[in-house]
Protein backbone atom coordinates (compact mmCIF):
# COMPACT_ATOMS: atom_id res chain seq x y z
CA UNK A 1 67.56 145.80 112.86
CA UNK A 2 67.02 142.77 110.36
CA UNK A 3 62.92 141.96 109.92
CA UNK A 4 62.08 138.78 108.69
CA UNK A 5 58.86 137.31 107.46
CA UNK A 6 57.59 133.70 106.47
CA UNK A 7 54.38 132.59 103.83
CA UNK A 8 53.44 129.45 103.75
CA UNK A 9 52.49 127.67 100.34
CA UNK A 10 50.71 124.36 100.49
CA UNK A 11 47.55 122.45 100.06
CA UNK A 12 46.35 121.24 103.60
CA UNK A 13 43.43 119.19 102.61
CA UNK A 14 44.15 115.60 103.47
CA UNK A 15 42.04 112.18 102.56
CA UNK A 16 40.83 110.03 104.69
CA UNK A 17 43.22 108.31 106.40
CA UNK A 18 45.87 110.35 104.79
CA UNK A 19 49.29 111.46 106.43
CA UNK A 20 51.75 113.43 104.85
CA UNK A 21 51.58 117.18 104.53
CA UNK A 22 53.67 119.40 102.28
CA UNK A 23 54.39 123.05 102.39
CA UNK A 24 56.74 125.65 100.61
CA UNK A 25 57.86 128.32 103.26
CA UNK A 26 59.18 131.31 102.13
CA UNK A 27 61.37 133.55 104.73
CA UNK A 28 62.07 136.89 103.22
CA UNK A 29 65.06 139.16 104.76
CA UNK A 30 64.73 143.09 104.97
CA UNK A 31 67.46 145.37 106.62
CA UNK A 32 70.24 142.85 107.19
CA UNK A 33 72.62 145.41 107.02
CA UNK A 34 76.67 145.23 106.55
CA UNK A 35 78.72 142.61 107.80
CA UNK A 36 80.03 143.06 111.49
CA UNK A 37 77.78 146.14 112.35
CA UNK A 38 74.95 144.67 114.26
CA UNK A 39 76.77 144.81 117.13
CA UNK A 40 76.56 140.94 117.77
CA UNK A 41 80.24 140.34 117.07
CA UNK A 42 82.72 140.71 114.38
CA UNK A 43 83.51 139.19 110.90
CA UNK A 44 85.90 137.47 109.73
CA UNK A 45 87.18 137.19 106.06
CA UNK A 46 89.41 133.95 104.35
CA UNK A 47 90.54 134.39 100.66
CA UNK A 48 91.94 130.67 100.01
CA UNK A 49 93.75 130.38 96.62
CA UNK A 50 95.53 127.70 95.13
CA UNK A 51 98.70 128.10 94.26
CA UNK A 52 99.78 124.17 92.81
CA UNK A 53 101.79 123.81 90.03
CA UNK A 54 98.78 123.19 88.16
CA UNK A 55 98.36 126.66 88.28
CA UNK A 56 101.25 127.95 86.56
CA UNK A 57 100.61 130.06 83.17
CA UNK A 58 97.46 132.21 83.11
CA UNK A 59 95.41 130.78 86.19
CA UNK A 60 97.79 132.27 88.64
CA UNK A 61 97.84 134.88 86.82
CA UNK A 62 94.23 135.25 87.18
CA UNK A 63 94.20 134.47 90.54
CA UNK A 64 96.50 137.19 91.55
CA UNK A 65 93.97 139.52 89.94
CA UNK A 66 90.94 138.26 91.61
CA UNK A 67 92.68 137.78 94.95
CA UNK A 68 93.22 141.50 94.73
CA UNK A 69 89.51 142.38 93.44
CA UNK A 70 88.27 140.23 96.33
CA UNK A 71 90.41 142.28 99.02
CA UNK A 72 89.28 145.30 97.54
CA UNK A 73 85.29 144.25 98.61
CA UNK A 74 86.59 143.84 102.48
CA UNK A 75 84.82 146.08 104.41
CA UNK A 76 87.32 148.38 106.68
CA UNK A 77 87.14 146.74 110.03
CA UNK A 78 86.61 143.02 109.20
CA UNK A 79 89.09 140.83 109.96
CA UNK A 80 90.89 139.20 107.32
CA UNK A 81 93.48 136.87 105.71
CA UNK A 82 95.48 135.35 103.04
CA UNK A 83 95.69 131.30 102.52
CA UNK A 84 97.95 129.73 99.29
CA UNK A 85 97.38 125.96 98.87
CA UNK A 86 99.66 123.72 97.39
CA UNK A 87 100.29 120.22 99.11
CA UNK A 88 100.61 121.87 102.45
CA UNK A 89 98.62 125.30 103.22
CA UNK A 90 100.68 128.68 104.06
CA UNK A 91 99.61 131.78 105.79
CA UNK A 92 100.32 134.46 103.12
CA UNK A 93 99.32 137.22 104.69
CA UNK A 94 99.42 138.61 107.15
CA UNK A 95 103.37 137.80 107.94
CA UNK A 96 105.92 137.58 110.24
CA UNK A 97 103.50 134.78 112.51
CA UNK A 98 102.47 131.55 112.68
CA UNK A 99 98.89 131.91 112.67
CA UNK A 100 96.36 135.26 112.92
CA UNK A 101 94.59 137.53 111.03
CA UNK A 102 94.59 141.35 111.00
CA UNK A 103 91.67 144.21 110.92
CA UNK A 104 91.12 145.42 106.72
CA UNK A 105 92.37 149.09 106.71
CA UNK A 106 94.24 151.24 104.01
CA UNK A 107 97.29 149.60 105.05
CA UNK A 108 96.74 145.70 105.65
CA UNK A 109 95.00 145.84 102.12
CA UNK A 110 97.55 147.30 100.27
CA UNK A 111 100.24 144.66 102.38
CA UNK A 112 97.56 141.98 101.53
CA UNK A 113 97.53 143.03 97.96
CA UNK A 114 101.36 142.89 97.61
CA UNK A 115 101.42 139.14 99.29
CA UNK A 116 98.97 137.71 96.46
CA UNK A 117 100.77 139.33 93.58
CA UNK A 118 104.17 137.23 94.70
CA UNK A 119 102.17 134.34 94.32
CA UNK A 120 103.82 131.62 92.70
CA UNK A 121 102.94 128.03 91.44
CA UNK A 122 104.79 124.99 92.62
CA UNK A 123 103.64 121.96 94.56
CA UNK A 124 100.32 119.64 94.59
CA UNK A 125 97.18 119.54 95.73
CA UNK A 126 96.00 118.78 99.26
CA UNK A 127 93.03 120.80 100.16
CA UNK A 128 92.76 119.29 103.46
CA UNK A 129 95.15 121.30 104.54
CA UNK A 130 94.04 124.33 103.07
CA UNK A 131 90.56 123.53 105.28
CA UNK A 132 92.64 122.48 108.26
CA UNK A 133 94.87 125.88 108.55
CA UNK A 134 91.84 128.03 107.68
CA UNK A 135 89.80 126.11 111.01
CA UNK A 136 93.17 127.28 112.78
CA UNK A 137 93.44 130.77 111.25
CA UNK A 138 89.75 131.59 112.20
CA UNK A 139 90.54 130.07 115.24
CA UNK A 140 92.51 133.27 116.50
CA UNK A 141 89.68 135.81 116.31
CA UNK A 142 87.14 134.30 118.78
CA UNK A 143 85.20 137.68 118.34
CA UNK A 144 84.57 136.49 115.02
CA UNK A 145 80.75 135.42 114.73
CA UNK A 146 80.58 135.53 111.09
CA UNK A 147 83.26 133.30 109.59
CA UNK A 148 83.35 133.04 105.32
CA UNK A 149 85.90 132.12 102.93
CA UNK A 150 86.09 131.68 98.87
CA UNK A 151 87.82 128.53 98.04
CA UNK A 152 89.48 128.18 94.46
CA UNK A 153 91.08 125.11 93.04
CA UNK A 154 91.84 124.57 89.76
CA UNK A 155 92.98 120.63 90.09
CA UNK A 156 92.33 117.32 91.94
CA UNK A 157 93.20 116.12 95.16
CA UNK A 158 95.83 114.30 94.94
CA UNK A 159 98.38 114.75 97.46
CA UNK A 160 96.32 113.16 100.80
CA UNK A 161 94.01 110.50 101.07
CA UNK A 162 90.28 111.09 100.90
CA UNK A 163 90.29 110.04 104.48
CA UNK A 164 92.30 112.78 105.39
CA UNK A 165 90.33 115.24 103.10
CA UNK A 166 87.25 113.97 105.12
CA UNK A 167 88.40 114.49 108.07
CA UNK A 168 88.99 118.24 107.26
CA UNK A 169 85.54 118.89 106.06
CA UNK A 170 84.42 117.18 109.45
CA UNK A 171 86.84 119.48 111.29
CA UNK A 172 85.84 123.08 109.26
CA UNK A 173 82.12 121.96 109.82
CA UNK A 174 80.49 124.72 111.66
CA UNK A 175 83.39 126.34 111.69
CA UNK A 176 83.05 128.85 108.41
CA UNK A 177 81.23 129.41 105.24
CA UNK A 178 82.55 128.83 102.07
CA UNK A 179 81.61 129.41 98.58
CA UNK A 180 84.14 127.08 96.26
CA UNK A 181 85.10 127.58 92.58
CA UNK A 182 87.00 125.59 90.36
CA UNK A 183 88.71 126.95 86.86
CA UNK A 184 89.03 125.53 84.19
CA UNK A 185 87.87 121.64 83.44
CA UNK A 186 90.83 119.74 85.63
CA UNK A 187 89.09 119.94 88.83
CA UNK A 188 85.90 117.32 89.89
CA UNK A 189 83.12 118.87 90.67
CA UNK A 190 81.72 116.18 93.42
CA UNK A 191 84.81 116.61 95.37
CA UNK A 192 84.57 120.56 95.68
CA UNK A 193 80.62 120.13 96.06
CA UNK A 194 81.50 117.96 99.08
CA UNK A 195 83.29 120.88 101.06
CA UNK A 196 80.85 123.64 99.75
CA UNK A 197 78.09 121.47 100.75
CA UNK A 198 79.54 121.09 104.11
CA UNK A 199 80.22 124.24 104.88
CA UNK A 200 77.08 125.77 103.83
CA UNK A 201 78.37 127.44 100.63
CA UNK A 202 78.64 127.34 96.91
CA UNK A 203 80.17 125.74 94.28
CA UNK A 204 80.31 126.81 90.90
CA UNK A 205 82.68 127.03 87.48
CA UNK A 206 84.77 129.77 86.00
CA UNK A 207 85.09 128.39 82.48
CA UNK A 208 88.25 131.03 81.48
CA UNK A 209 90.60 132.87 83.75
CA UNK A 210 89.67 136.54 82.61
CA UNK A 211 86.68 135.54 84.52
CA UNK A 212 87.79 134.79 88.05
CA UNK A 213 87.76 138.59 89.02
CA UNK A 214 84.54 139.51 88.27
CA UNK A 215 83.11 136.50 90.21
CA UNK A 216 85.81 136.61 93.13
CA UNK A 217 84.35 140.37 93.51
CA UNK A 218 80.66 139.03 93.62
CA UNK A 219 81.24 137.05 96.01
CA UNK A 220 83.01 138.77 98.77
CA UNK A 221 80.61 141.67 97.79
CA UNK A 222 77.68 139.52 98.59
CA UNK A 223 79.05 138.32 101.55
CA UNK A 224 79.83 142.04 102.82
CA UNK A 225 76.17 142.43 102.66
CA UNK A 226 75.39 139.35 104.72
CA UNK A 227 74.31 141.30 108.51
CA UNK A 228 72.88 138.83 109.84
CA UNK A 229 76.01 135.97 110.88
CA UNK A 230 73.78 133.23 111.67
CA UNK A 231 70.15 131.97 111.35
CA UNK A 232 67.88 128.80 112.05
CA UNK A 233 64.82 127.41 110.65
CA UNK A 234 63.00 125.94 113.56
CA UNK A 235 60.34 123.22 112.91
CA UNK A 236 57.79 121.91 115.87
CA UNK A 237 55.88 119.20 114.95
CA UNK A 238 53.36 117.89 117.30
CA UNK A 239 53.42 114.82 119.43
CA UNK A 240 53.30 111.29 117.01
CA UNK A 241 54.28 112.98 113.96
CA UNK A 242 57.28 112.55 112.02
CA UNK A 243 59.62 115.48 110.05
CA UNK A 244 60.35 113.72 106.61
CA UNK A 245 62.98 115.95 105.67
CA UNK A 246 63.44 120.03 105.38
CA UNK A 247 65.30 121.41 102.33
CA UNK A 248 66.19 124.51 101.23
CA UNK A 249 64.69 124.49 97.15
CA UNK A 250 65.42 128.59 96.14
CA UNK A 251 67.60 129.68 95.53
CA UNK A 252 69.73 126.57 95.45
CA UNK A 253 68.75 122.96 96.25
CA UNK A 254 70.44 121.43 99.79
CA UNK A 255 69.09 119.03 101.96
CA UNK A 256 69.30 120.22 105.80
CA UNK A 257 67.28 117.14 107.50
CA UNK A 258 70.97 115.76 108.74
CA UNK A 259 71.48 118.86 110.13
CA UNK A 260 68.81 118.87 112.84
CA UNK A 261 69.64 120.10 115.78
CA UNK A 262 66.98 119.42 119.32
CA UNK A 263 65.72 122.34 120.44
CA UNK A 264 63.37 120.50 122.37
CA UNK A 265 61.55 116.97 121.54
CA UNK A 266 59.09 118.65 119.63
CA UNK A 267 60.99 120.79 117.23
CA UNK A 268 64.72 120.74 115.71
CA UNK A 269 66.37 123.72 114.69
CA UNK A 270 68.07 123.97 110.96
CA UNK A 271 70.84 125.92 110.32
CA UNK A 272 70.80 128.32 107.57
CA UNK A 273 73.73 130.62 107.41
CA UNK A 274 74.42 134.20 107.08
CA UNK A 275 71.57 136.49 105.57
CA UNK A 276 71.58 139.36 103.67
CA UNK A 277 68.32 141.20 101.92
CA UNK A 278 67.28 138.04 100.44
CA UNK A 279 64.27 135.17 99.91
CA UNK A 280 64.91 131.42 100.39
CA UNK A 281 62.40 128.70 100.26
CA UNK A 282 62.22 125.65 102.02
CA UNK A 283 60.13 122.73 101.60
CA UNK A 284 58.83 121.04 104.91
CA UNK A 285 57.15 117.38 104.59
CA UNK A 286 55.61 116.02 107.89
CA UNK A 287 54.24 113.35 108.33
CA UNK A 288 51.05 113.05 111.14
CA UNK A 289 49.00 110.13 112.54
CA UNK A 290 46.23 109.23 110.14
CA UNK A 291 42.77 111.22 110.72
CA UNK A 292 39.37 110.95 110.30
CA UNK A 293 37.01 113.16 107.92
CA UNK A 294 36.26 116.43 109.45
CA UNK A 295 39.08 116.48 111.90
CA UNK A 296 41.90 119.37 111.67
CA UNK A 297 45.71 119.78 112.98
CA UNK A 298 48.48 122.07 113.38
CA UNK A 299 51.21 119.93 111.18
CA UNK A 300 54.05 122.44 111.72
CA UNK A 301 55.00 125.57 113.08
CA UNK A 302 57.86 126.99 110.93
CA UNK A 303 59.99 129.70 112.40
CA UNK A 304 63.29 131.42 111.70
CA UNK A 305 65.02 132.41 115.00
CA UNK A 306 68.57 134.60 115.30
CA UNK A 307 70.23 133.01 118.49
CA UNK A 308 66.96 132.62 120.92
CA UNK A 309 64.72 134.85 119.16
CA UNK A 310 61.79 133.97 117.02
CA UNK A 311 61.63 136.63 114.51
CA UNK A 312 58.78 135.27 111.76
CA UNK A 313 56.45 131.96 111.73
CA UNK A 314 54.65 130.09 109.55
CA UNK A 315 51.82 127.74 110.20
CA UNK A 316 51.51 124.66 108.19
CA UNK A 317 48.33 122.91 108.40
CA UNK A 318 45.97 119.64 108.00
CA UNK A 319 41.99 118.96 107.32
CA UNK A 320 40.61 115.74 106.53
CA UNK A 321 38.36 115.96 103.97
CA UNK A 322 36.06 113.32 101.64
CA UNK A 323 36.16 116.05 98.81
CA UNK A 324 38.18 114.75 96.01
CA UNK A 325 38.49 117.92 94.27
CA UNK A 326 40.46 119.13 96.97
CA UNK A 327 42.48 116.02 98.70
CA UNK A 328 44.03 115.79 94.84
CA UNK A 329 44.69 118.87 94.11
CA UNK A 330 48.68 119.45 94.65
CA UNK A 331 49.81 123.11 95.49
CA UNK A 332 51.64 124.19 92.81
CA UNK A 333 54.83 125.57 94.64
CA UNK A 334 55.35 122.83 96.14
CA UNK A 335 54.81 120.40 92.94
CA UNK A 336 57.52 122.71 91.01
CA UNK A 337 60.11 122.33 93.80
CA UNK A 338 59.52 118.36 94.39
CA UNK A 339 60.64 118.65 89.99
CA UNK A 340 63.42 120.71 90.73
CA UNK A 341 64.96 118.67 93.55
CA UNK A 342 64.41 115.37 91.47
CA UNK A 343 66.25 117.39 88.23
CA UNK A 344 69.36 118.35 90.57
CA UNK A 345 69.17 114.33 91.74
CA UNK A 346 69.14 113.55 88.25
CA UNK A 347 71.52 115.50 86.44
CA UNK A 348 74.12 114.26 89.00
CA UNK A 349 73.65 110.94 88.60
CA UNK A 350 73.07 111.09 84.90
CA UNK A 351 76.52 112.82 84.85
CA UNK A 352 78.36 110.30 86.77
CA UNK A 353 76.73 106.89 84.94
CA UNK A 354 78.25 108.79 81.58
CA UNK A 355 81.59 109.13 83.10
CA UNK A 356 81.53 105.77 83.90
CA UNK A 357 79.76 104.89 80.74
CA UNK A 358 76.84 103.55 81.85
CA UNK A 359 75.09 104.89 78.48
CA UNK A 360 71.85 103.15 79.55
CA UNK A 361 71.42 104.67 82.69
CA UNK A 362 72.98 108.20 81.59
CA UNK A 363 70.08 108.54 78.81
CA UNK A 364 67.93 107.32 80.94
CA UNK A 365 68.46 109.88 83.94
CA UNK A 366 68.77 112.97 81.67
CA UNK A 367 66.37 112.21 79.66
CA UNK A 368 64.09 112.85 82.96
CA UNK A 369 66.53 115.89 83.32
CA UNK A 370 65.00 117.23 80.23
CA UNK A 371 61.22 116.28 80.97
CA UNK A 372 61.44 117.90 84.32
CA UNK A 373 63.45 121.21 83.00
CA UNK A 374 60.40 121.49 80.75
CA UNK A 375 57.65 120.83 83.09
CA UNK A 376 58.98 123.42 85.86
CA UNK A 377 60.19 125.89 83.45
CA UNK A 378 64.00 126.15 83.67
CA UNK A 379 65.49 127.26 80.91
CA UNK A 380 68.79 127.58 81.56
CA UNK A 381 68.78 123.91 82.79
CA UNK A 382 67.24 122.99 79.16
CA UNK A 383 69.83 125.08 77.43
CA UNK A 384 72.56 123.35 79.49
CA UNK A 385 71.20 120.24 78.52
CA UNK A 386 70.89 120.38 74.97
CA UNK A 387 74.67 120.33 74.89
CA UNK A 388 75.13 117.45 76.61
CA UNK A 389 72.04 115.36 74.53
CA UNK A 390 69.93 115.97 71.31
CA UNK A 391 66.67 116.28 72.70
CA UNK A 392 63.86 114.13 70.64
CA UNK A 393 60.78 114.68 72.95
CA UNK A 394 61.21 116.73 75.96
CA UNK A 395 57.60 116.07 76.68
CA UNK A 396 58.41 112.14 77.43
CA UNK A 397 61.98 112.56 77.92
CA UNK A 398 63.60 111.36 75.21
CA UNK A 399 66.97 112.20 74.39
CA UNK A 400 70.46 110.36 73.06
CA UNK A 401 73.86 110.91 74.19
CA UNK A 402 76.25 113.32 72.08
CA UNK A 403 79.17 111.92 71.02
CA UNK A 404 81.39 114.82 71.32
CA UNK A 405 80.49 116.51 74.44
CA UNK A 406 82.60 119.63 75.53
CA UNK A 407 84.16 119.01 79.05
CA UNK A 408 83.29 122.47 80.20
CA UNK A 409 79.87 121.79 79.16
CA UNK A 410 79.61 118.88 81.36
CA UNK A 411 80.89 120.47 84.52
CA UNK A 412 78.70 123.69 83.74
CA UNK A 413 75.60 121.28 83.65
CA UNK A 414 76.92 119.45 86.96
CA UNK A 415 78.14 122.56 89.14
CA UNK A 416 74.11 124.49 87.93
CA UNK A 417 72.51 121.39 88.80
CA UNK A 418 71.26 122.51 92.25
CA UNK A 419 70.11 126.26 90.95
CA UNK A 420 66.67 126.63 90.89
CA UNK A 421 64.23 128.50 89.00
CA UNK A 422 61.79 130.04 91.52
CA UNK A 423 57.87 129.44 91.14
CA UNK A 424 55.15 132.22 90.37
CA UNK A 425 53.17 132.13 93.42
C-alpha cells in the first residue's frame, strides 16, 4: 500500500491589508510498488519509434537497439506494443491485426524484439498519427489504468498541418503518458515539448545515437516502478478567495492551473500522473480577501487523493500582522522556486528571440537566465549557459551572444530548461 505525506513551506504572515499567500508543498511517495500490482487495474506499455527516412544510417540503427533495451524493462504481465512512425503510423507488433496489444511474456518479447530489428527507414514525418493510432491502440485494453509511452523523433513535422497535429494532442489528452525524446539536432524542441507537455511527460535530448539505449532503458525502468497509475493534488480554498495558479516546481517546472478540475466549488482537483517512490513540489498562490491586523485564516488545504481517497494534507495559512520583520520576510523555498520558474520562462524565450534574431531581446532574456541560475544555485543551468553566452557579470546579468553557438548546445539548454534544482529546506 502506497503512503504519502505533504510539508508545507511558506511564510504566512501577511500586512495589513495584504492578500496573496504563497506556499511550497512537498508530497513525498513511499511504497508505490510495481506497475499493475496494486490490484486497481492493469498497465499498459507503448514504445513509439520513428522510423522516417530521416532516420536512415545510424539513428535507426540506434533505435532498433533501444527499442529492444526498452522491451527488455517490461514487466511480465503488462500489456504492451510496438508503434513505427513515418507519415502514417503502423502497428509493428503485435501482428496479424488491425489494432491490440498483447500481455509481455518470454514469448511476445522475443516476437516484439524481432519486429523492431526489421525496422526500416522510409517515409516522412507526421506524428499526429503516431498520437492518433497510439489513442486507438490503448484503446483496446480498457483494463488498462496506467497508460505510458516513450515517443522518439528525430525530425520535424512536416507531413500534416499543425492543425491536424493539434488535434492529436487534444485527442491523446488524458489518454496516456508520454515521455518524448528527440536525437540528434533536426528535431524542434517546442513542437515535441507541446505533446510531452500535454500528456504529462518529458521531453529531453539524446545528443548521439550510442546513447538512445541507455536512456530508452531509464525510462521504461522508471516507469515500471510507477504503482501508483494516477494521482491528484486537491486544493480548497475558502469562500471569496481566488487560486492564482498551482505548479509543479521539482523536479521539473509545469504549470497545472489549466488543468483544474471541480471537485466541488471550493476546491479543484490537479492531476499529477503516475507515482513511484518519489518527492515533487508544488507551489500554491492564493489569493484571500484583504484582512485586518490580528485576524487569521485557513488559505488552503492541500491534499493528494488516489481516486476518492485523501491520503496526505497540507495546511497553508494566513495572519495579519503590523510586524515588518515578519510581513517582509519571504520563505526561502518558495523565493528559489518563483527564480526557477522565471529561468525556465526565460531561457525559452531567450532561445526563440535568437532564432529569430532578435539579439536585443535574446541578451536581454538570458542574461536574466544567468542572474537567476546564480541566485538559486543551478549549476548545470550556468554551465549550459556559458555555451550559449560569455558571461561578464552573472551578478547583474550581463552577458553577450556567442557567435558560433553549437546547435546541440542550444537544444540541450532549451529541452533542461524546465529541470530544477531542488531547495535546502
Amino acid at each position: 500500500m502506497p503512503t504519502f505525506s505533504a510539508d508545507v513551506y511558506q511564510n504566512e504572515f501577511l500586512p495589513d491589508g495584504g492578500t496573496d499567500v504563497h506556499a511550497i508543498v512537498t508530497v513525498t511517495c513511499s511504497g508505490a510498488g510495481a506497475v499493475g500490482q496494486a490490484g486497481a487495474g492493469d498497465a499498459a506499455e507503448l514504445v513509439i519509434v520513428d522510423t522516417s527516412g530521416s532516420m536512415d544510417g545510424e539513428n535507426i540503427a540506434a533505435a532498433r537497439t533501444a527499442a529492444a533495451a526498452a522491451l527488455d524493462q517490461i514487466n511480465d504481465g503488462v500489456w504492451f506494443a510496438v508503434i513505427a512512425g513515418s507519415h502514417e503510423a503502423r502497428l509493428a507488433y503485435p501482428y496479424g491485426r488491425e489494432l491490440g496489444m498483447v500481455r509481455m511474456d518470454a514469448q511476445t518479447r522475443a516476437q516484439a524484439k524481432a519486429a523492431v530489428a526489421g525496422f526500416a527507414a522510409d517515409g516522412g514525418t507526421a506524428m499526429g498519427t503516431w498520437l492518433t493510432l497510439a489513442t486507438r491502440v490503448l484503446a483496446t485494453v480498457p483494463s488498462a489504468v496506467q497508460r505510458h509511452a516513450i515517443l522518439l523523433t528525430d525530425g520535424i513535422n512536416q507531413h500534416e498541418t499543425p492543425e491536424q497535429l493539434s488535434a492529436a494532442i487534444e485527442g491523446a489528452r488524458g489518454q496516456f503518458q508520454a515521455d518524448c525524446r528527440g536525437v540528434g539536432a533536426a528535431w524542434e524542441v517546442a513542437e515535441v515539448r507541446r505533446i510531452a507537455t500535454a500528456l504529462m511527460g518529458t521531453v529531453d535530448l539524446i545528443a548521439r545515437p550510442e546513447d538512445m539505449a541507455a536512456d530508452f532503458e531509464g525510462i521504461m525502468r522508471a516507469a515500471m516502478g510507477r504503482g501508483v497509475a494516477e494521482a491528484a493534488l486537491r486544493v480548497w480554498a475558502p469562500q471569496g478567495a481566488q487560486v492564482l495558479f498551482v505548479r509543479q516546481v521539482a523536479p521539473t517546472v509545469e504549470d497545472l492551473t489549466a488543468r483544474r478540475q471541480d471537485v466541488n466549488p471550493l476546491t479543484g482537483a490537479y492531476p499529477t500522473g503516475a507515482w513511484g517512490d518519489e518527492s515533487r513540489d508544488y507551489h500554491v498562490a492564493v489569493r484571500l480577501p484583504a484582512k485586518v491586523v490580528g485576524q487569521e485564516q485557513l488559505a488552503a488545504r492541500v491534499q493528494l487523493a488516489v481516486g476518492d481517497e485523501v491520503l496526505a494534507q497540507g495546511l497553508v495559512k494566513a495572519l495579519w500582522s503590523n510586524d515588518d520583520t515578519l510581513t517582509t520576510r519571504i520563505d526561502p523555498a518558495v523565493a528559489h522556486y518563483t527564480g526557477q520558474a522565471e529561468l525556465a520562462e526565460v531561457i525559452q524565450d531567450g532561445l526563440a528571440a535568437k532564432a529569430a534574431g532578435d539579439s536585443d531581446t535574446a541578451t536581454a532574456k538570458l542574461g536574466r537566465a544567468v542572474q537567476l541560475a546564480a541566485e538559486t544555485g543551478n549549476e548545470e543551468a550556468t554551465t549550459r549557459l556559458r555555451k550559449i553566452v560569455e558571461i561578464e557579470d552573472a551578478d547583474t546579468g550581463t552577458v553577450r551572444l556567442k557567435r558560433s553557438v553549437d546547435k546541440l548546445d542550444e537544444m540541450a539548454l532549451d529541452t533542461a530548461s524546465t529541470k530544477t534544482t531542488r531547495v535546502k529546506k
